[in-house]
N, C-alpha and C. Protein backbone atom coordinates (compact mmCIF):
# COMPACT_ATOMS: atom_id res chain seq x y z
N UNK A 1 -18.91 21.27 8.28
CA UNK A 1 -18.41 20.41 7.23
C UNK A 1 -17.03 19.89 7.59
N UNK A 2 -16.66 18.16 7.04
CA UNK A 2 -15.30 18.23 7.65
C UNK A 2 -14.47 18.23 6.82
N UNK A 3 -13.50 18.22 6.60
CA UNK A 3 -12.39 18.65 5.88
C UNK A 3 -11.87 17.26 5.26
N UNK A 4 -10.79 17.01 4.48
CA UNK A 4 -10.46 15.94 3.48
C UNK A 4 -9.86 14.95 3.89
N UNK A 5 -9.62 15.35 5.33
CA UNK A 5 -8.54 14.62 5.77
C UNK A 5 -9.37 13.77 6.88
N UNK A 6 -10.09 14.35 7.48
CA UNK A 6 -11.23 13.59 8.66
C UNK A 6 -11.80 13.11 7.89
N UNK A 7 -12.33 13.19 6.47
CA UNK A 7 -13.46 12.29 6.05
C UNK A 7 -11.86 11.42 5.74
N UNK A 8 -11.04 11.02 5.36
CA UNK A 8 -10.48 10.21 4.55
C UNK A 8 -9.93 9.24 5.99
N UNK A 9 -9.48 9.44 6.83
CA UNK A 9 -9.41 8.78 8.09
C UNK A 9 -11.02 7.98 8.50
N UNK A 10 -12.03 8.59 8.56
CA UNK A 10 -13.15 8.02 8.64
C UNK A 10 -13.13 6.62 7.42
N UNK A 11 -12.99 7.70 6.50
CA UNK A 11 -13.07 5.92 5.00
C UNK A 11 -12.35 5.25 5.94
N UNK A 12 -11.15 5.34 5.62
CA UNK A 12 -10.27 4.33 6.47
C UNK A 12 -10.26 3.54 7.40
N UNK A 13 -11.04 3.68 8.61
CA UNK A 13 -11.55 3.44 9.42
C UNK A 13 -12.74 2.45 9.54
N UNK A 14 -13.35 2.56 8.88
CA UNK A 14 -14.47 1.70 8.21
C UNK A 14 -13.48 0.63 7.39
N UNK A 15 -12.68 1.36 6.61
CA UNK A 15 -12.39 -0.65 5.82
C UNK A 15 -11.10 -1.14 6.90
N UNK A 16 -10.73 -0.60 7.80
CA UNK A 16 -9.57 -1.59 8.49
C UNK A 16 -10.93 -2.15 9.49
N UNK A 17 -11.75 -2.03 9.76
CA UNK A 17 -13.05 -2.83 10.41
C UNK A 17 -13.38 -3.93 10.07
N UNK A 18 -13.61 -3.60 8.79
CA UNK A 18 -14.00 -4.30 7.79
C UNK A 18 -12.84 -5.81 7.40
N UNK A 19 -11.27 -5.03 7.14
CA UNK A 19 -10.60 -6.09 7.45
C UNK A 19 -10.27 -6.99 8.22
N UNK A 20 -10.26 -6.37 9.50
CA UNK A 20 -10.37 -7.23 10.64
C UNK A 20 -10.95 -8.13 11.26
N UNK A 21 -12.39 -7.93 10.78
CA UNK A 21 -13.57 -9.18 10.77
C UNK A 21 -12.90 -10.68 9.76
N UNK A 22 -12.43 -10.24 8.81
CA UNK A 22 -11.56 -11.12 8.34
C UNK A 22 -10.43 -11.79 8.18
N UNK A 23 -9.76 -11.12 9.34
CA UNK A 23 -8.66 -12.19 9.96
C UNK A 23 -7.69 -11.99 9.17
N UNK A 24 -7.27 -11.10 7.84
CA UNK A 24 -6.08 -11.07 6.80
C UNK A 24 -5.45 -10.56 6.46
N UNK A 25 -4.13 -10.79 6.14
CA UNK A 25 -3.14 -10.08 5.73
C UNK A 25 -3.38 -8.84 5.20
N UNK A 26 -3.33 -7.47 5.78
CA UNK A 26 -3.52 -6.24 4.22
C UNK A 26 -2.23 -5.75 4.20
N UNK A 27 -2.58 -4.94 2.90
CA UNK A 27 -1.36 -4.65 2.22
C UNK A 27 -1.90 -2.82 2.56
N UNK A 28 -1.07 -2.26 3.33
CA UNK A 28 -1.80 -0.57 3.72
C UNK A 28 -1.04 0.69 2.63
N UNK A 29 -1.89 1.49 2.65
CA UNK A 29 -0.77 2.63 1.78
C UNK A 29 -1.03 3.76 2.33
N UNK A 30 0.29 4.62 2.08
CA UNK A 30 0.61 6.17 2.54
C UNK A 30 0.60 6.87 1.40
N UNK A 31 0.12 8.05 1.17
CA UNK A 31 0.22 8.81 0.15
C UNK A 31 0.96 9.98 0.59
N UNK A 32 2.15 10.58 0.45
CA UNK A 32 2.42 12.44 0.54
C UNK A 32 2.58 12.80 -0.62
N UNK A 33 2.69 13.50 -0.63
CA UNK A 33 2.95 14.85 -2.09
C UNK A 33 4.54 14.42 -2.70
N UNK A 34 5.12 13.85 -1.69
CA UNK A 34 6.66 13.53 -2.52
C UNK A 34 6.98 12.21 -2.66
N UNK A 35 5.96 11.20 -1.58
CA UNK A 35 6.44 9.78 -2.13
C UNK A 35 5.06 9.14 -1.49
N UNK A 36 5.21 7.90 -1.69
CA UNK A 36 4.50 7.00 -1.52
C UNK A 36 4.74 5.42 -0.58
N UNK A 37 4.41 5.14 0.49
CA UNK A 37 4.44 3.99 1.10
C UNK A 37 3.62 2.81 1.46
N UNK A 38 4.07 1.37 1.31
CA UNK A 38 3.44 0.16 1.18
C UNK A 38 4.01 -0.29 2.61
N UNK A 39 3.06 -1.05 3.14
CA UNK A 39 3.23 -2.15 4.52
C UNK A 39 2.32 -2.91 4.39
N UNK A 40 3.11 -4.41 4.49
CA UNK A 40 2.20 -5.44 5.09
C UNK A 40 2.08 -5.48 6.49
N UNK A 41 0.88 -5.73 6.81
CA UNK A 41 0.65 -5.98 8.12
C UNK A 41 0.26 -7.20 8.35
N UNK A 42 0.25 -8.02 9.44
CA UNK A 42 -0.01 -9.26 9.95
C UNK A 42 -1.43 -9.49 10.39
N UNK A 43 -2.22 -10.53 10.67
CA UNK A 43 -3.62 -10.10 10.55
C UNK A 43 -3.97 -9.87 11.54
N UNK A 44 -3.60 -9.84 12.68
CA UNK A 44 -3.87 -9.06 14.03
C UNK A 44 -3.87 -7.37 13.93
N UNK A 45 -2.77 -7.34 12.54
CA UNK A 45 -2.55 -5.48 13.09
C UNK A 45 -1.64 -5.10 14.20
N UNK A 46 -0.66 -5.85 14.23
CA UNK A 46 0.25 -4.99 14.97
C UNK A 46 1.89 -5.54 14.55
N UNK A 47 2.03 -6.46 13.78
CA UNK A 47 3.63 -6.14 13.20
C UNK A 47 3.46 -6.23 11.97
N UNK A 48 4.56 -5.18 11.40
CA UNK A 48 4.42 -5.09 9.94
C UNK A 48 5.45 -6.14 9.66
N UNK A 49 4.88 -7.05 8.64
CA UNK A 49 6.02 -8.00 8.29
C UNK A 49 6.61 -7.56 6.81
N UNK A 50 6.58 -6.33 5.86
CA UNK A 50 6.98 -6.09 5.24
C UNK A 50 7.17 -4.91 4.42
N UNK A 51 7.80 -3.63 4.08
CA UNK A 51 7.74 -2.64 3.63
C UNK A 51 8.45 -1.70 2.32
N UNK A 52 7.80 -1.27 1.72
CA UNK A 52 8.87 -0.56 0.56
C UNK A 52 8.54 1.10 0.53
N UNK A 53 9.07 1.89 -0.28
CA UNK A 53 8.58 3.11 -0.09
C UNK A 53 9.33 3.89 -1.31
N UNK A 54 8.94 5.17 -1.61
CA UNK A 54 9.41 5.02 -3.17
C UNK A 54 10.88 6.53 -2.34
N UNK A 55 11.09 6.56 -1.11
CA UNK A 55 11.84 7.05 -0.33
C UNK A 55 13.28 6.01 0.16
N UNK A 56 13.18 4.95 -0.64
CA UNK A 56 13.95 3.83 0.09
C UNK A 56 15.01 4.41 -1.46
N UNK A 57 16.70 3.81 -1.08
CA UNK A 57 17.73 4.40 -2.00
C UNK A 57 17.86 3.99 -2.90
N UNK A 58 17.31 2.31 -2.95
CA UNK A 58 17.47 1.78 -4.76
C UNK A 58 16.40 2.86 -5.37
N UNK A 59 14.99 2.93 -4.78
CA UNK A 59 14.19 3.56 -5.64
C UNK A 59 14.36 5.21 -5.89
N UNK A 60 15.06 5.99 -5.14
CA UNK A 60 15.41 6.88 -5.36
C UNK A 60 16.30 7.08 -6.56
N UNK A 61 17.62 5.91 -6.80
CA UNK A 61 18.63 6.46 -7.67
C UNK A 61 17.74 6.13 -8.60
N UNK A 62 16.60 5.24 -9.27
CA UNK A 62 15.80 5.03 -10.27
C UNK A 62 14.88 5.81 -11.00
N UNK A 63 14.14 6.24 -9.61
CA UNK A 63 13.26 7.05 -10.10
C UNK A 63 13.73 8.89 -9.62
N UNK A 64 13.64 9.81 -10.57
CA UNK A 64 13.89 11.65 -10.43
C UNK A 64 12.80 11.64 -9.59
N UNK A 65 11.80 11.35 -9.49
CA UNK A 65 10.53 11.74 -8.56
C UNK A 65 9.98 10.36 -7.75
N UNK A 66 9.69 10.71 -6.54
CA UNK A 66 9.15 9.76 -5.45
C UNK A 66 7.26 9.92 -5.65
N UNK A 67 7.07 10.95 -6.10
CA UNK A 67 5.65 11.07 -6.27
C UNK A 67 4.84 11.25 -7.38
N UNK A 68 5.22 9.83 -8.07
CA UNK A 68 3.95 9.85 -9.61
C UNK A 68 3.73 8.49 -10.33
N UNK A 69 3.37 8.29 -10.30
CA UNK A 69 2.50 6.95 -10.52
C UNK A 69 4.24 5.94 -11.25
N UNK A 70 4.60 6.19 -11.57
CA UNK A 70 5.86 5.34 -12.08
C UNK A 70 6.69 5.20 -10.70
N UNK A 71 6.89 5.57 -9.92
CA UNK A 71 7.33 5.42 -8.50
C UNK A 71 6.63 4.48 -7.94
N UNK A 72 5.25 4.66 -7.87
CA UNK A 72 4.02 3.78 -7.44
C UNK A 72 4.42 2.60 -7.76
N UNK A 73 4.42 2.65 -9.26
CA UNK A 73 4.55 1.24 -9.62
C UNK A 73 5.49 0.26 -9.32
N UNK A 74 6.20 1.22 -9.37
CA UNK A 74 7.88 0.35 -8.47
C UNK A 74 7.65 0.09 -7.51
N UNK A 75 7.00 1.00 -6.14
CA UNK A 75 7.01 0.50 -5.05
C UNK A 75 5.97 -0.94 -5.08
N UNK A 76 4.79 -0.69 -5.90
CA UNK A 76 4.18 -2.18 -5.71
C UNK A 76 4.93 -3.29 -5.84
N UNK A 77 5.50 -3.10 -7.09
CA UNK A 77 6.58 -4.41 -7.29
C UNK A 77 7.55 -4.90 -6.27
N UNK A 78 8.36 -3.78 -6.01
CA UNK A 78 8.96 -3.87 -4.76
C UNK A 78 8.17 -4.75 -3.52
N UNK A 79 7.48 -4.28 -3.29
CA UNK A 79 6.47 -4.75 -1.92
C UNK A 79 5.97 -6.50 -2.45
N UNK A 80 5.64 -6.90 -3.80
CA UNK A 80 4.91 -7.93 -4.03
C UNK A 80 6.35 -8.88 -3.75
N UNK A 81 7.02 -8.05 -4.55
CA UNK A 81 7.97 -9.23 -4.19
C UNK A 81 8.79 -9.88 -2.71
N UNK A 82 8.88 -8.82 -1.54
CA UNK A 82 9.22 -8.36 -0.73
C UNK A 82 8.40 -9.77 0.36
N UNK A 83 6.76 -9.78 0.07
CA UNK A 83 5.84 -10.39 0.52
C UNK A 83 6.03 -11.88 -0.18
N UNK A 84 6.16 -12.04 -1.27
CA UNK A 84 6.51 -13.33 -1.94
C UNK A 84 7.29 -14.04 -1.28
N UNK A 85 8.61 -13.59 -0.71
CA UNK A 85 9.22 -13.93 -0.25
C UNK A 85 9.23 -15.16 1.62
N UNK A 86 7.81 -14.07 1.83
CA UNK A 86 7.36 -14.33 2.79
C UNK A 86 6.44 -15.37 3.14
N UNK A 87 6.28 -15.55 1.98
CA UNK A 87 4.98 -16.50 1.98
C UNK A 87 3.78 -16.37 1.74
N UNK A 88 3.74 -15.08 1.73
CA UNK A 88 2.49 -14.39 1.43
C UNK A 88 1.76 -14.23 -0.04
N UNK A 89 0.65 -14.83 -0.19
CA UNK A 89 0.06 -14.51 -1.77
C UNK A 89 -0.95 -13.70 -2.04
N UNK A 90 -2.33 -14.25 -0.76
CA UNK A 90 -3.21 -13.77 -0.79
C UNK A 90 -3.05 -12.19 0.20
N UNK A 91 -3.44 -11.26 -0.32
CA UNK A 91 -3.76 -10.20 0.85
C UNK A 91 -5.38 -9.11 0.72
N UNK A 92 -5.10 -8.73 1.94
CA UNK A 92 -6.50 -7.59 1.58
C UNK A 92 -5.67 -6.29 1.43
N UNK A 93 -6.26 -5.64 0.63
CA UNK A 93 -5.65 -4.48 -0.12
C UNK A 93 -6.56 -3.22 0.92
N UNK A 94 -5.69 -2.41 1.69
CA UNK A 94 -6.11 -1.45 2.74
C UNK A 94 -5.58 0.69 2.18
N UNK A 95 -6.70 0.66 1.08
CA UNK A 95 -5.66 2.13 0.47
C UNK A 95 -6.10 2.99 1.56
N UNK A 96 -6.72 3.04 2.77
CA UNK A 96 -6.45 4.00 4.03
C UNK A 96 -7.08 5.69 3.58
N UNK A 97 -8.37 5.05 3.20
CA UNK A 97 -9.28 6.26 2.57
C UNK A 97 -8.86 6.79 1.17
N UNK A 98 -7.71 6.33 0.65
CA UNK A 98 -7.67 7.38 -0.62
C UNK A 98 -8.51 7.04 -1.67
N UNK A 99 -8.89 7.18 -3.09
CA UNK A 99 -9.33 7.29 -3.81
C UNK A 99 -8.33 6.36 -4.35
N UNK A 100 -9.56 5.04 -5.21
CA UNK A 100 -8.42 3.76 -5.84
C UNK A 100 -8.16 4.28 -7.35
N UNK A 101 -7.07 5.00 -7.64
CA UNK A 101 -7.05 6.69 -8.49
C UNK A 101 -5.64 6.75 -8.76
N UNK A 102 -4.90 6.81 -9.47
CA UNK A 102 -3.49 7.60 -10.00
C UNK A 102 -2.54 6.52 -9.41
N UNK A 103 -1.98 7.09 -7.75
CA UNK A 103 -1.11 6.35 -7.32
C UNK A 103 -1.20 4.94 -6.91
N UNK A 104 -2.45 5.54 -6.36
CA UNK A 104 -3.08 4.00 -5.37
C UNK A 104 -2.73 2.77 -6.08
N UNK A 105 -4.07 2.93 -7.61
CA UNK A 105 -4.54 2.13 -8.11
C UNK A 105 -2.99 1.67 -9.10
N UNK A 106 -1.88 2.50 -9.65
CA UNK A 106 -0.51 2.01 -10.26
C UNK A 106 0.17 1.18 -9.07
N UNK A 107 0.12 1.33 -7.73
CA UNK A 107 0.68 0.39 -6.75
C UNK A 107 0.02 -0.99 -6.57
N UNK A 108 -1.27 -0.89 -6.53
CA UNK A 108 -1.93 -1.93 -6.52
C UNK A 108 -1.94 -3.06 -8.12
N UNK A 109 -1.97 -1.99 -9.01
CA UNK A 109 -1.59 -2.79 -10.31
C UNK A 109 -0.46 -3.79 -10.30
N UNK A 110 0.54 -2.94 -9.91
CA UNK A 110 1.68 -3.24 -9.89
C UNK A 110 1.76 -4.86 -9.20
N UNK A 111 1.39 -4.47 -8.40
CA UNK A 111 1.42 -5.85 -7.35
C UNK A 111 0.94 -6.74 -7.43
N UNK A 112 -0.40 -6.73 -8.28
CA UNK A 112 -1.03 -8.10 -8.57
C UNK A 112 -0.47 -8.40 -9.85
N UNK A 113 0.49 -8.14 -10.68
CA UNK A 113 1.30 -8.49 -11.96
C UNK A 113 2.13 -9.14 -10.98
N UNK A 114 2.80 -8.40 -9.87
CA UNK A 114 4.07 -9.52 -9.65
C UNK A 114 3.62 -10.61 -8.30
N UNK A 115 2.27 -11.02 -8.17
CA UNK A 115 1.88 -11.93 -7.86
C UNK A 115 0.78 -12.55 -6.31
N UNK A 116 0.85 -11.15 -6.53
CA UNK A 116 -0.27 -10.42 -4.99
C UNK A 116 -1.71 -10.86 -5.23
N UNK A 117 -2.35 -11.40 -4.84
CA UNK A 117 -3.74 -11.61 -4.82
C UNK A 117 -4.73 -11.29 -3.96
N UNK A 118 -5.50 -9.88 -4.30
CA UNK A 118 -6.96 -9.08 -3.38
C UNK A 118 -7.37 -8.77 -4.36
């Protein structure tokens, strides 16, 4: 049997495939136990053109905790806007096996309020 972490790399694995057939911008996420991280990537997959993390110092003095869905939400915002900037509207949304659940799904909320579209 494999363990939580090989199957969740496997998910993962399968949808960055999946993205790549499509040529587009995703928006990727990190989950740890104490914070949470957003990157855009470029549609090749190899420079990130944009990043937030709920470990970065504005969001620290804001938020007492880096790991709970109100962090999340900041970091989405953070990141949508971050990408706005860029030019970027449309993206593919890449949660990197997790479950679209608690953090994920408050980052991803987050982001299509401040103007992200997947």
């Amino acid at each position: 049997m494999q363990d939580k972490n090989v199957s969740r790399v496997r998910r993962a694995q399968q949808t960055r495939r999946r993205i790549a057939g499509l040529r587009a911008v995703r928006l990727t996420v990190h989950r740890s136990n104490c914070h949470i991280y957003a990157q855009v990537v470029d549609a090749s997959g190899t420079n990130i053109l944009a990043s937030a993390s709920s470990a970065e110092k504005e969001v620290r003095e804001a938020m007492s905790n880096g790991g709970n869905v109100a962090a999340a939400a900041e970091v989405g915002k953070r990141i949508a806007q971050k990408a706005k900037q860029l030019g970027i509207e449309a993206i593919a949304f890449d949660r990197a096996g997790y479950r679209y659940h608690g953090r994920v799904k408050a980052l991803a909320e987050a982001a299509r309020e401040h103007g992200l579209k997947f």
